[in-house]
N, C-alpha and C. Protein backbone atom coordinates (compact mmCIF):
# COMPACT_ATOMS: atom_id res chain seq x y z
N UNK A 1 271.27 164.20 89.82
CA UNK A 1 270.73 162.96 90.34
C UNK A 1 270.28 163.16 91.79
N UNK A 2 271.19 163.90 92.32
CA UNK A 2 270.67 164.17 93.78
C UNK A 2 269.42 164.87 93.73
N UNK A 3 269.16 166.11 93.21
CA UNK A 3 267.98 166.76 93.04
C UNK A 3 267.05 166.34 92.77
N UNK A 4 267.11 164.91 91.98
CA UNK A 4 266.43 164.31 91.37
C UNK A 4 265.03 162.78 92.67
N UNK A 5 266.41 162.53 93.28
CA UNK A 5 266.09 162.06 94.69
C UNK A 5 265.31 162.77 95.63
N UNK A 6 265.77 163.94 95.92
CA UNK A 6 265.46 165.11 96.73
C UNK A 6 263.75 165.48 96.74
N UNK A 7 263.95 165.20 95.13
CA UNK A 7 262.26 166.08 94.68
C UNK A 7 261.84 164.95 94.86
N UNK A 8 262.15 163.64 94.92
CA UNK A 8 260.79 162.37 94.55
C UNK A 8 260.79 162.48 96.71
N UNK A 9 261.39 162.03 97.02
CA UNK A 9 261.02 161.86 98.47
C UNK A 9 260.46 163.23 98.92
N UNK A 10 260.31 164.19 99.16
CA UNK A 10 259.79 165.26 99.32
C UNK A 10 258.05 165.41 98.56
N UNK A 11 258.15 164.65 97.78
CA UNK A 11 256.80 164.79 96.58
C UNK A 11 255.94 163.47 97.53
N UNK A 12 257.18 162.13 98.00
CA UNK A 12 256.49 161.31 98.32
C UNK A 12 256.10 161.50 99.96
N UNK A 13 256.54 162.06 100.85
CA UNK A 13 256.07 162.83 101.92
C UNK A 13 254.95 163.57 101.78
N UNK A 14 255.01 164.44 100.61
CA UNK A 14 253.21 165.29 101.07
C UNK A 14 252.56 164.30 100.64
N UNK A 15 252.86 163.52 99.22
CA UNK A 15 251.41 162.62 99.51
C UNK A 15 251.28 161.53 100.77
N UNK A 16 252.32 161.09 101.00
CA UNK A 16 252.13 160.14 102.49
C UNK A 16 250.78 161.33 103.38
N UNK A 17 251.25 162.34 103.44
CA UNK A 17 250.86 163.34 104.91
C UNK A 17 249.07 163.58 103.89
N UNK A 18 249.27 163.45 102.60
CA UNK A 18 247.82 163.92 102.10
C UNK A 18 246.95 163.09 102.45
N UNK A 19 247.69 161.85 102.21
CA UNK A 19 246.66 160.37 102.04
C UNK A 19 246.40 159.89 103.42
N UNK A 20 247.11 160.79 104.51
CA UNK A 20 247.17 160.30 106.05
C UNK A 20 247.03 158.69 106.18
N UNK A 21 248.21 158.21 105.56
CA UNK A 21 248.31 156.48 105.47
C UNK A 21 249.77 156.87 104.35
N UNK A 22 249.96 155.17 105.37
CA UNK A 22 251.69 155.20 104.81
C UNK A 22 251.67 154.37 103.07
N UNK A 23 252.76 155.04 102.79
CA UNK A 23 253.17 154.57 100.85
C UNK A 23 253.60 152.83 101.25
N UNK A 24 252.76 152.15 100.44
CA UNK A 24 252.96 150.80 100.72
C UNK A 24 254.07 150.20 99.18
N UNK A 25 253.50 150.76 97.89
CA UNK A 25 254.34 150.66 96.78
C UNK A 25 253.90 151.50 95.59
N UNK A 26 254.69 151.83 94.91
CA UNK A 26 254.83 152.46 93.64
C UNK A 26 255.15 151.23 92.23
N UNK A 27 253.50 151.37 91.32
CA UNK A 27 253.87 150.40 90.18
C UNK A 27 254.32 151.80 89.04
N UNK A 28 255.48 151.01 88.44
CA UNK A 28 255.65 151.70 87.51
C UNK A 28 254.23 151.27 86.22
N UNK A 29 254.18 151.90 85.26
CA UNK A 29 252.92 151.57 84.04
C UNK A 29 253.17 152.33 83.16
N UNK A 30 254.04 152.17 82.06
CA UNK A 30 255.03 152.84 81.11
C UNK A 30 254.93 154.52 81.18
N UNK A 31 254.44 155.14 81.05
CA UNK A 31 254.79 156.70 81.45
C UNK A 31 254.39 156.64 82.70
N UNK A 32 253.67 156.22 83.31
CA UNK A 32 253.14 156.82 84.70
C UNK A 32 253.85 155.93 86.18
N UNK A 33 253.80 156.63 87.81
CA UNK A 33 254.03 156.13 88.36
C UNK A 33 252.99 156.34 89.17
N UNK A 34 252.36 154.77 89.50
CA UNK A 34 251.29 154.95 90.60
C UNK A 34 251.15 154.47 91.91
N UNK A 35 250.88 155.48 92.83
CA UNK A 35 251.49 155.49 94.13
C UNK A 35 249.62 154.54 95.36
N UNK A 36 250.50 153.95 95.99
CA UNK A 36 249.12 152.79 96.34
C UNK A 36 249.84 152.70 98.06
N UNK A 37 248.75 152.86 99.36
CA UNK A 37 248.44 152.92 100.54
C UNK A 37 248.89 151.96 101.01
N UNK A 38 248.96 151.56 102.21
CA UNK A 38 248.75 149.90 102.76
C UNK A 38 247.68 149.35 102.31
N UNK A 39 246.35 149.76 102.14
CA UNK A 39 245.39 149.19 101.70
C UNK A 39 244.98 148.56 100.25
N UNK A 40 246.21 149.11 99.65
CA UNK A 40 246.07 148.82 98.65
C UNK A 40 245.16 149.82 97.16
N UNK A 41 244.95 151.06 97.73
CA UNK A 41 243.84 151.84 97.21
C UNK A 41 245.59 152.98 96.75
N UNK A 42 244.92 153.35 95.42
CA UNK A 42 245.77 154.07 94.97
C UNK A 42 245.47 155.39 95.24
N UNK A 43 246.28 156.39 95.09
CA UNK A 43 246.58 157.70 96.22
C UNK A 43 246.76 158.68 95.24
N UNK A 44 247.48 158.31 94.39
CA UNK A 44 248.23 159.44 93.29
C UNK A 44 248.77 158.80 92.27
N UNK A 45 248.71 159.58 90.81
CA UNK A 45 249.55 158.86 89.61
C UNK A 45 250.29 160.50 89.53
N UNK A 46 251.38 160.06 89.19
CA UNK A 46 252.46 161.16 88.65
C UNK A 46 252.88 160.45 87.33
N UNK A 47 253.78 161.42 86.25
CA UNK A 47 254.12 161.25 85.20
C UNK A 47 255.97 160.96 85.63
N UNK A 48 256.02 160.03 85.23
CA UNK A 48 257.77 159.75 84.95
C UNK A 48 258.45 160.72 84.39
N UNK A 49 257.81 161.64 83.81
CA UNK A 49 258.87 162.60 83.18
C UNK A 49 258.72 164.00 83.85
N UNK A 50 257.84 164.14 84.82
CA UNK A 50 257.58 165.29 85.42
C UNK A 50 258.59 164.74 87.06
N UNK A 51 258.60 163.25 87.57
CA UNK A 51 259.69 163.42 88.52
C UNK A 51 260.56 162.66 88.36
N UNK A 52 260.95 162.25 87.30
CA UNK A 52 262.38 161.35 87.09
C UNK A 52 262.20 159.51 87.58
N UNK A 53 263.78 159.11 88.02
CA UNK A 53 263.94 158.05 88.60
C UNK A 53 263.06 157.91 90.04
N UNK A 54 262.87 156.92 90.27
CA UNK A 54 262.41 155.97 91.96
C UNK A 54 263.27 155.33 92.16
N UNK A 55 263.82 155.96 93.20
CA UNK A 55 264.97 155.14 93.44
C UNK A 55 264.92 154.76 95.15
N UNK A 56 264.96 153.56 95.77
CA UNK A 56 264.61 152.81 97.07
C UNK A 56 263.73 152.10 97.47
């Protein structure tokens, strides 16, 4: 579970540093998790089963 934490914040740091703009929220959308800016413009989709729980 820790590892599991470890890898999502670490995954969610490079994309913060990719998207040079801060993670405003993550919708879950049954397999996928999609990651969206302050602006509201989405950044990245990852697969739920490639990084686990979101947890914070």
């Amino acid at each position: 579970m820790k590892r599991t934490i470890t890898t999502m914040l670490l995954m969610l740091t490079v994309i913060g540093i990719q998207a040079q703009k801060q993670i405003s929220y993550i919708n879950a959308d049954g397999a996928w998790y999609h990651v969206y800016d302050e602006s509201g413009k989405k950044v990245n989709t990852m697969s739920k089963q490639s990084v686990g729980i979101v947890v914070g």
